[in-house]
N, C-alpha and C. Protein backbone atom coordinates (compact mmCIF):
# COMPACT_ATOMS: atom_id res chain seq x y z
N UNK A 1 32.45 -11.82 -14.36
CA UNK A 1 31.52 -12.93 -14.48
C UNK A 1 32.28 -14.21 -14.77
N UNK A 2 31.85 -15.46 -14.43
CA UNK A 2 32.23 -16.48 -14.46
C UNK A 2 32.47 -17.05 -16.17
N UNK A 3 33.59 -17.82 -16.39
CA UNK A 3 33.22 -18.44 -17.76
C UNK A 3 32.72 -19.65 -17.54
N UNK A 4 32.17 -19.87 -16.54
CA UNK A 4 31.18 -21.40 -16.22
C UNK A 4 29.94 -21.27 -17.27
N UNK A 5 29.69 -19.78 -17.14
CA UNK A 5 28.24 -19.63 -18.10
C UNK A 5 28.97 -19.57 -19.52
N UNK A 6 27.88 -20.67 -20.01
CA UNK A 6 27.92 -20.73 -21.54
C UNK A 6 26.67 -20.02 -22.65
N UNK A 7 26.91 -19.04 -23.15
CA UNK A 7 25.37 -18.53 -23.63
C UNK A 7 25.62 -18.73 -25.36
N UNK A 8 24.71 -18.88 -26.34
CA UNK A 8 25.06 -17.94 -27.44
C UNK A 8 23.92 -17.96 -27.99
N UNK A 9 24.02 -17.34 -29.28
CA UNK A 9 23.42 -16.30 -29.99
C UNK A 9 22.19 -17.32 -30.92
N UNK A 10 21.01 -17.34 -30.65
CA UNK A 10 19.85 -18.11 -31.22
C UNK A 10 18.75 -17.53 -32.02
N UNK A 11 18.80 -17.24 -33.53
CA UNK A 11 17.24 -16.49 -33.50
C UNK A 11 17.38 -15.37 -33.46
N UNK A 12 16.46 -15.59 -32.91
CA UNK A 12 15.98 -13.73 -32.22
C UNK A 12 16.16 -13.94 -30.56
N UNK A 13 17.06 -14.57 -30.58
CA UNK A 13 17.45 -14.24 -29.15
C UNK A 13 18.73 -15.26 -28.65
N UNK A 14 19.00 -15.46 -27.29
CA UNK A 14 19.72 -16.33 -26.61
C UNK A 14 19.25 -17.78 -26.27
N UNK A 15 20.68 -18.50 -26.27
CA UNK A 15 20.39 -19.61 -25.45
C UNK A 15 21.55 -19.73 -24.13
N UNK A 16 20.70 -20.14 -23.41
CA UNK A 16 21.83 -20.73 -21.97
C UNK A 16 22.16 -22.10 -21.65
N UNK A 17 23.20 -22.74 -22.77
CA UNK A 17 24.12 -23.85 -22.57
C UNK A 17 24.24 -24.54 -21.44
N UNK A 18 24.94 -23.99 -20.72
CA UNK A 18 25.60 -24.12 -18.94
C UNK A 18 25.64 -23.38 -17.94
N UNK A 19 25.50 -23.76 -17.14
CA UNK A 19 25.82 -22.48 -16.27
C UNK A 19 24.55 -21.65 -15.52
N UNK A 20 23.34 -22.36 -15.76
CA UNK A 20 22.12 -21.76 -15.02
C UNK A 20 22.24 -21.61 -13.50
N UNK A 21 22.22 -22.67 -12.82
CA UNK A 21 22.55 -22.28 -11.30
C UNK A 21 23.20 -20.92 -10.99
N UNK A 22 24.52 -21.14 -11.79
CA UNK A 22 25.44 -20.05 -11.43
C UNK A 22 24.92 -18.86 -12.06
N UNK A 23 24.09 -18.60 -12.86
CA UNK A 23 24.04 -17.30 -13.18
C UNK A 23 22.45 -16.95 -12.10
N UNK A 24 21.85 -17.38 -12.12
CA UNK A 24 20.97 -17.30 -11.07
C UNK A 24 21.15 -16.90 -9.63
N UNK A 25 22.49 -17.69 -9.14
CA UNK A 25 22.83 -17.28 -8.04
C UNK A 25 24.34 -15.61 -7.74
N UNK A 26 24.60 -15.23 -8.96
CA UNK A 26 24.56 -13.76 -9.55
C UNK A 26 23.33 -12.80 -9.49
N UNK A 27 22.79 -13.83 -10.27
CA UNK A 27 21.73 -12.38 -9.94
C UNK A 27 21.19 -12.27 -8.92
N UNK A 28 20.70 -13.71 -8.24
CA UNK A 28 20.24 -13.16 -6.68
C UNK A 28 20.99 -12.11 -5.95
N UNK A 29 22.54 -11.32 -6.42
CA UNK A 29 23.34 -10.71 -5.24
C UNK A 29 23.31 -9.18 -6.34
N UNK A 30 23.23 -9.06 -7.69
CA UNK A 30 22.40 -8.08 -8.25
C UNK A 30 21.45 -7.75 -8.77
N UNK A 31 21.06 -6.53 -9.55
CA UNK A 31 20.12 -6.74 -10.52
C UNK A 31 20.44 -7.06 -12.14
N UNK A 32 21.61 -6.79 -12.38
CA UNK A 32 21.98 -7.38 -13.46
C UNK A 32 23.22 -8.18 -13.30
N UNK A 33 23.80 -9.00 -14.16
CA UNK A 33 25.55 -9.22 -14.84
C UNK A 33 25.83 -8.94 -15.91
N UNK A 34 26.88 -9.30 -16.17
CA UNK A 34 28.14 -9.00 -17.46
C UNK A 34 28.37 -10.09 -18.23
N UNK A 35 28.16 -11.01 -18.86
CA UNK A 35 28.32 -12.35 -19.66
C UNK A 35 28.99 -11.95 -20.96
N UNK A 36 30.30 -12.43 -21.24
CA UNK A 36 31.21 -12.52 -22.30
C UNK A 36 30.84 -13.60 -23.28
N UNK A 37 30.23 -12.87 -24.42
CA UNK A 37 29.57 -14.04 -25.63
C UNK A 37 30.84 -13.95 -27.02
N UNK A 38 30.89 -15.15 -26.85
CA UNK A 38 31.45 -15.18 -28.29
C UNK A 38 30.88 -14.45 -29.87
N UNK A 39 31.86 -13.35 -30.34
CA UNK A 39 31.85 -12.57 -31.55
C UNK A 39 31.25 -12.22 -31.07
N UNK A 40 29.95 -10.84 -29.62
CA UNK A 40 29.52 -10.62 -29.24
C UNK A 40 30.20 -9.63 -28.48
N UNK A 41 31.22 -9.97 -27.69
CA UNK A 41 31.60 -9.26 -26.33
C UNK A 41 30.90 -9.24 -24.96
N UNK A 42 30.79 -8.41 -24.28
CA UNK A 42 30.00 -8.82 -23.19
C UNK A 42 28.91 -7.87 -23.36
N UNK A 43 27.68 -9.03 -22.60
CA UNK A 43 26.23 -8.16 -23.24
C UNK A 43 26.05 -8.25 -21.02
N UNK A 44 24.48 -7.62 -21.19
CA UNK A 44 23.89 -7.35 -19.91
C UNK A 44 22.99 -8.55 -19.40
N UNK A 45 22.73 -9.04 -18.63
CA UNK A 45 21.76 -10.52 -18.21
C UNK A 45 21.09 -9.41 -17.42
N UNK A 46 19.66 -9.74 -17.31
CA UNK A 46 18.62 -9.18 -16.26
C UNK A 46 17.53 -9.88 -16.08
N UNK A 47 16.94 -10.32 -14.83
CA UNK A 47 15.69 -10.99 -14.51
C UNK A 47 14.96 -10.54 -14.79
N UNK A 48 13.49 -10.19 -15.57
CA UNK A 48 12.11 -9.95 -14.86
C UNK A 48 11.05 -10.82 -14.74
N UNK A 49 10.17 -10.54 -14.19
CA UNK A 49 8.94 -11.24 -14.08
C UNK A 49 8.79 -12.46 -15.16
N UNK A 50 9.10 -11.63 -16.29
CA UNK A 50 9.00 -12.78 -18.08
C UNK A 50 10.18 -13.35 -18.24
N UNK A 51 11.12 -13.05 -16.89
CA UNK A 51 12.24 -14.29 -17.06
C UNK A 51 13.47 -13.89 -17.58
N UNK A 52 14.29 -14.31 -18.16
CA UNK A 52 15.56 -13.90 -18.66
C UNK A 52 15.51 -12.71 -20.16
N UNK A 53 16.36 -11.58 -19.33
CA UNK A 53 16.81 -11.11 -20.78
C UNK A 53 18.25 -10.41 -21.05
N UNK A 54 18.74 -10.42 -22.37
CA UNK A 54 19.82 -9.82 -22.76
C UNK A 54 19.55 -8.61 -23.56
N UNK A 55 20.66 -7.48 -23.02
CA UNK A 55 20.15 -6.41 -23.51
C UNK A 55 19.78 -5.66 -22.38
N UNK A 56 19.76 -4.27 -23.17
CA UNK A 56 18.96 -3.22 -22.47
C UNK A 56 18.37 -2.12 -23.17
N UNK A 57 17.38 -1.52 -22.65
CA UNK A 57 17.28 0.02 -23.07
C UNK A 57 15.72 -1.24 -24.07
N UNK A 58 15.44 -0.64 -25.26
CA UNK A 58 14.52 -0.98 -26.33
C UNK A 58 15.17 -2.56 -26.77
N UNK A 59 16.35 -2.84 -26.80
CA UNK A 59 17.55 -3.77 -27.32
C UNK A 59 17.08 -5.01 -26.36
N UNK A 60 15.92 -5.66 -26.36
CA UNK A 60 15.82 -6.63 -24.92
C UNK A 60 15.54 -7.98 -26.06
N UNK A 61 16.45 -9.18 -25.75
CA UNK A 61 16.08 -10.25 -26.65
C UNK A 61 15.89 -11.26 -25.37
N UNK A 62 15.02 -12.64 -25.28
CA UNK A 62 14.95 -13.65 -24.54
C UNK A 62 16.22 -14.48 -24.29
N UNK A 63 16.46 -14.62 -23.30
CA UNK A 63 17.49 -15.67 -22.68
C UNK A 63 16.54 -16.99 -22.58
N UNK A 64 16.95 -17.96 -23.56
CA UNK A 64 16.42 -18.98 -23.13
C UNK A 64 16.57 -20.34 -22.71
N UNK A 65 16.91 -21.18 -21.74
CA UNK A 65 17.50 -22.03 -20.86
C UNK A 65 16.99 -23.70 -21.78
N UNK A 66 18.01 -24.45 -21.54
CA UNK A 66 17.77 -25.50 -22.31
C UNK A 66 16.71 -26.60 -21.02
C-alpha cells in the first residue's frame, strides 16, 4: 500500500488525513487493502454500503474522511 495514505487513530474509530482518491482507487481493483498506521501496524480498509471501515471479523471501527 501506498504511504500517500495518511490515516490515524480517532475515538472510537479512524480518521483519513490524505490520501482519499488513492485509497479509493485501491479499492476499486480489490475488496480490501493493507494501510500501515502509526503504533498500530498495518490494519485492513474495506468498503461497504455504510462506507469506510477498519478492521475485521466483530473488530469493525469507522474510517472517517475529513
Amino acid at each position: 500500500m501506498s504511504p500517500d495514505i495518511l490515516i490515524i487513530r480517532e475515538g472510537d474509530g479512524y480518521r483519513l488525513l490524505h490520501g482519499h482518491l488513492h485509497l479509493v482507487s485501491e479499492l476499486r481493483m480489490s475488496n480490501a487493502v493493507f494501510v500501515e498506521i502509526k503504533d498500530e501496524g498495518k490494519v485492513r480498509i474495506a468498503w461497504t454500503g455504510g462506507g469506510f471501515f477498519v478492521g475485521e471479523g466483530n473488530r469493525k471501527l469507522p474510517l472517517r474522511a475529513n
